[in-house]
Protein backbone atom coordinates (compact mmCIF):
# COMPACT_ATOMS: atom_id res chain seq x y z
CA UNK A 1 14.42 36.38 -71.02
CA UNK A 2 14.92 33.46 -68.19
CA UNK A 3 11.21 32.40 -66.36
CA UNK A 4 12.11 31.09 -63.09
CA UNK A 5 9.22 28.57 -61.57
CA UNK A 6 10.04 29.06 -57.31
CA UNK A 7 8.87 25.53 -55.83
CA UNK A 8 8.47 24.91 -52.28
CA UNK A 9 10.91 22.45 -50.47
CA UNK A 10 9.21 22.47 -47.13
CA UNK A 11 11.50 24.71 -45.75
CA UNK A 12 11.91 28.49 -45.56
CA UNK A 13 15.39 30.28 -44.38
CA UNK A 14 17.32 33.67 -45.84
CA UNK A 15 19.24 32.36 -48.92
CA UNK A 16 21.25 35.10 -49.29
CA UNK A 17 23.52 34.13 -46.22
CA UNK A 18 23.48 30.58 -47.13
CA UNK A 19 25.81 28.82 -48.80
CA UNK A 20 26.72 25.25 -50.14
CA UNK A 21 28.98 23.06 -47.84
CA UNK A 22 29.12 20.02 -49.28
CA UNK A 23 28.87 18.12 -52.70
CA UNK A 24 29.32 14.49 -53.69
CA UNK A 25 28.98 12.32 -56.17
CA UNK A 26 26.47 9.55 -55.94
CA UNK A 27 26.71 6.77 -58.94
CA UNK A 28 24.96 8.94 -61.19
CA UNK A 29 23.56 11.27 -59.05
CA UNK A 30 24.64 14.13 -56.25
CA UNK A 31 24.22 15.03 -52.72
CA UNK A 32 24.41 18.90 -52.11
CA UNK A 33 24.31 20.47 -48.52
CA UNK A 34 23.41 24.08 -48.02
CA UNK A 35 23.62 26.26 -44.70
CA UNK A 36 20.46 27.33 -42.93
CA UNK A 37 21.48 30.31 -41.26
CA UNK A 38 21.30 30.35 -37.52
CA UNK A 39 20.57 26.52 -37.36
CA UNK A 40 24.19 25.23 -36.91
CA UNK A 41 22.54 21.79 -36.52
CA UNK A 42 20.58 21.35 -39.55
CA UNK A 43 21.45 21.31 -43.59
CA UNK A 44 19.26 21.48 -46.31
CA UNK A 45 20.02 18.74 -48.47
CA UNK A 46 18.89 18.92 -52.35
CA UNK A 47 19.44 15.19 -54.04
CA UNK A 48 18.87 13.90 -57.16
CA UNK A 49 19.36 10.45 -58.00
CA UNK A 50 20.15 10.96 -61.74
CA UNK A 51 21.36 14.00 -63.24
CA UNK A 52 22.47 14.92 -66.88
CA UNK A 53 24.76 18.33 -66.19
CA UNK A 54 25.86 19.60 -63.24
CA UNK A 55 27.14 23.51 -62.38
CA UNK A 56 28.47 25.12 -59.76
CA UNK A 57 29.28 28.83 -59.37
CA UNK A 58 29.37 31.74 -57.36
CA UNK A 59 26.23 34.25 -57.30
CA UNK A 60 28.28 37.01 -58.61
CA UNK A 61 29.28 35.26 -62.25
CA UNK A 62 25.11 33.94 -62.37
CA UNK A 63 24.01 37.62 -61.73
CA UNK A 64 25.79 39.08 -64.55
CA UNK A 65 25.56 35.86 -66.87
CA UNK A 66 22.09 37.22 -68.03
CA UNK A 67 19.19 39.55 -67.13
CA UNK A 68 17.12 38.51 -63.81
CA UNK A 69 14.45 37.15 -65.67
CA UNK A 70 10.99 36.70 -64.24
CA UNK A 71 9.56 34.71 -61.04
CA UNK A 72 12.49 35.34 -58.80
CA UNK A 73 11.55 35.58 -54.94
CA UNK A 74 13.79 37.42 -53.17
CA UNK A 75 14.83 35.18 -50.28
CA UNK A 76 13.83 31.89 -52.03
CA UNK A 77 16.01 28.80 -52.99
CA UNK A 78 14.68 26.34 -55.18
CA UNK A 79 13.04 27.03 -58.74
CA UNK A 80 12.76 25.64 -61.99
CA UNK A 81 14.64 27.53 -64.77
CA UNK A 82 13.27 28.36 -68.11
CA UNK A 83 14.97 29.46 -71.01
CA UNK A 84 18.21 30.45 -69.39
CA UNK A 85 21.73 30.91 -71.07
CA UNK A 86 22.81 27.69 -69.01
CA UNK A 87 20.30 25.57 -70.81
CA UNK A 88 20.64 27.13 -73.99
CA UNK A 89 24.47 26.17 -74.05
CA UNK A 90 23.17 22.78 -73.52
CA UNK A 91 24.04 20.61 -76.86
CA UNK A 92 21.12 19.61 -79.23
CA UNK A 93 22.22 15.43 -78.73
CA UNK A 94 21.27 16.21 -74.48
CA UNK A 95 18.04 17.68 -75.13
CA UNK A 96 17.30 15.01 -78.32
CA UNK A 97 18.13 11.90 -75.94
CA UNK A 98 16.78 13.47 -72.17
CA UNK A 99 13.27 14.93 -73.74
CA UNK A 100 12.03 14.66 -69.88
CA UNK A 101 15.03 16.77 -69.05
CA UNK A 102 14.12 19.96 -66.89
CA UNK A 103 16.67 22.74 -65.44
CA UNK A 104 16.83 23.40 -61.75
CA UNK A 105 18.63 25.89 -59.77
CA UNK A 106 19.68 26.37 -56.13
CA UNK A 107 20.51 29.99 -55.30
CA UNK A 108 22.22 31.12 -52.78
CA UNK A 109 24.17 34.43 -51.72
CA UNK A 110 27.57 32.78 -52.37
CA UNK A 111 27.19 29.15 -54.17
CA UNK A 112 24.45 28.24 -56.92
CA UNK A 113 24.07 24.65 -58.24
CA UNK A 114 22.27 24.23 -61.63
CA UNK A 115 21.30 20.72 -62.18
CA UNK A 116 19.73 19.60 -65.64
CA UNK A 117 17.89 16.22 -64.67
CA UNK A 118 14.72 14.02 -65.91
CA UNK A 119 13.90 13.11 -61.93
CA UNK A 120 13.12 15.87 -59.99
CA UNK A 121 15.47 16.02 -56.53
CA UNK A 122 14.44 15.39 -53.23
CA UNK A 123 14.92 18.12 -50.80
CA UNK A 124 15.35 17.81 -47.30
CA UNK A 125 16.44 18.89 -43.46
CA UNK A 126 18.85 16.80 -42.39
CA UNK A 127 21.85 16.99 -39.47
CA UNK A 128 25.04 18.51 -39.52
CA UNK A 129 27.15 15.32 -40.28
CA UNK A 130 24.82 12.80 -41.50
């Protein structure tokens, strides 16, 4: 069964009307944008310099990949994922080469990132825009 790890990004704000707006690709990294409901000003930005593998899918398809597992916060956004389906697809010759490698996941009520990375990402409020 999945452990999920919740870690704080500074920032609180109801996930499950948020969604992700933006995504790019940044050399070897990402930039992901996510909706703060009732702040049409501000994004919360989740970016990670380096990454190894990179998903994006709907809540619906996540919620019925696997069973809920344990440490999930209702309301909350950013954890670190243990033992899930998604990292256990991974190949043996990712987790051999990136032994620092971790799994995060962004959940939201419509778009969830998983990001399997050796850096940890920087979160952050930034404006509509920038």
């Amino acid at each position: 069964m999945p452990k999920y790890l919740p870690f704080d990004i500074g920032i609180s704000f109801k996930t499950s009307v948020s969604d992700m707006v933006n995504f790019y690709w940044k050399n070897r990294g990402i930039i992901a944008d996510f909706i703060i409901p009732h702040d049409s000003t501000n994004l919360v930005r989740v970016e990670f310099d380096k990454t190894i593998v990179v998903r994006i899918l709907d809540e619906y398809p996540l919620s019925t990949e696997e069973p809920l597992g344990e440490g999930l916060v209702p309301e909350h956004f950013a954890y670190r994922a243990l033992g899930t389906k998604f990292w256990e697809s991974q190949s043996n010759g990712i987790l051999l080469i990136w032994k620092k490698a971790e799994h995060f996941r962004f959940v939201t009520g419509w778009t969830c990132l998983d990001v399997i990375a050796d850096i940890a990402p920087r979160v952050s409020v930034v404006p509509v825009g920038q």
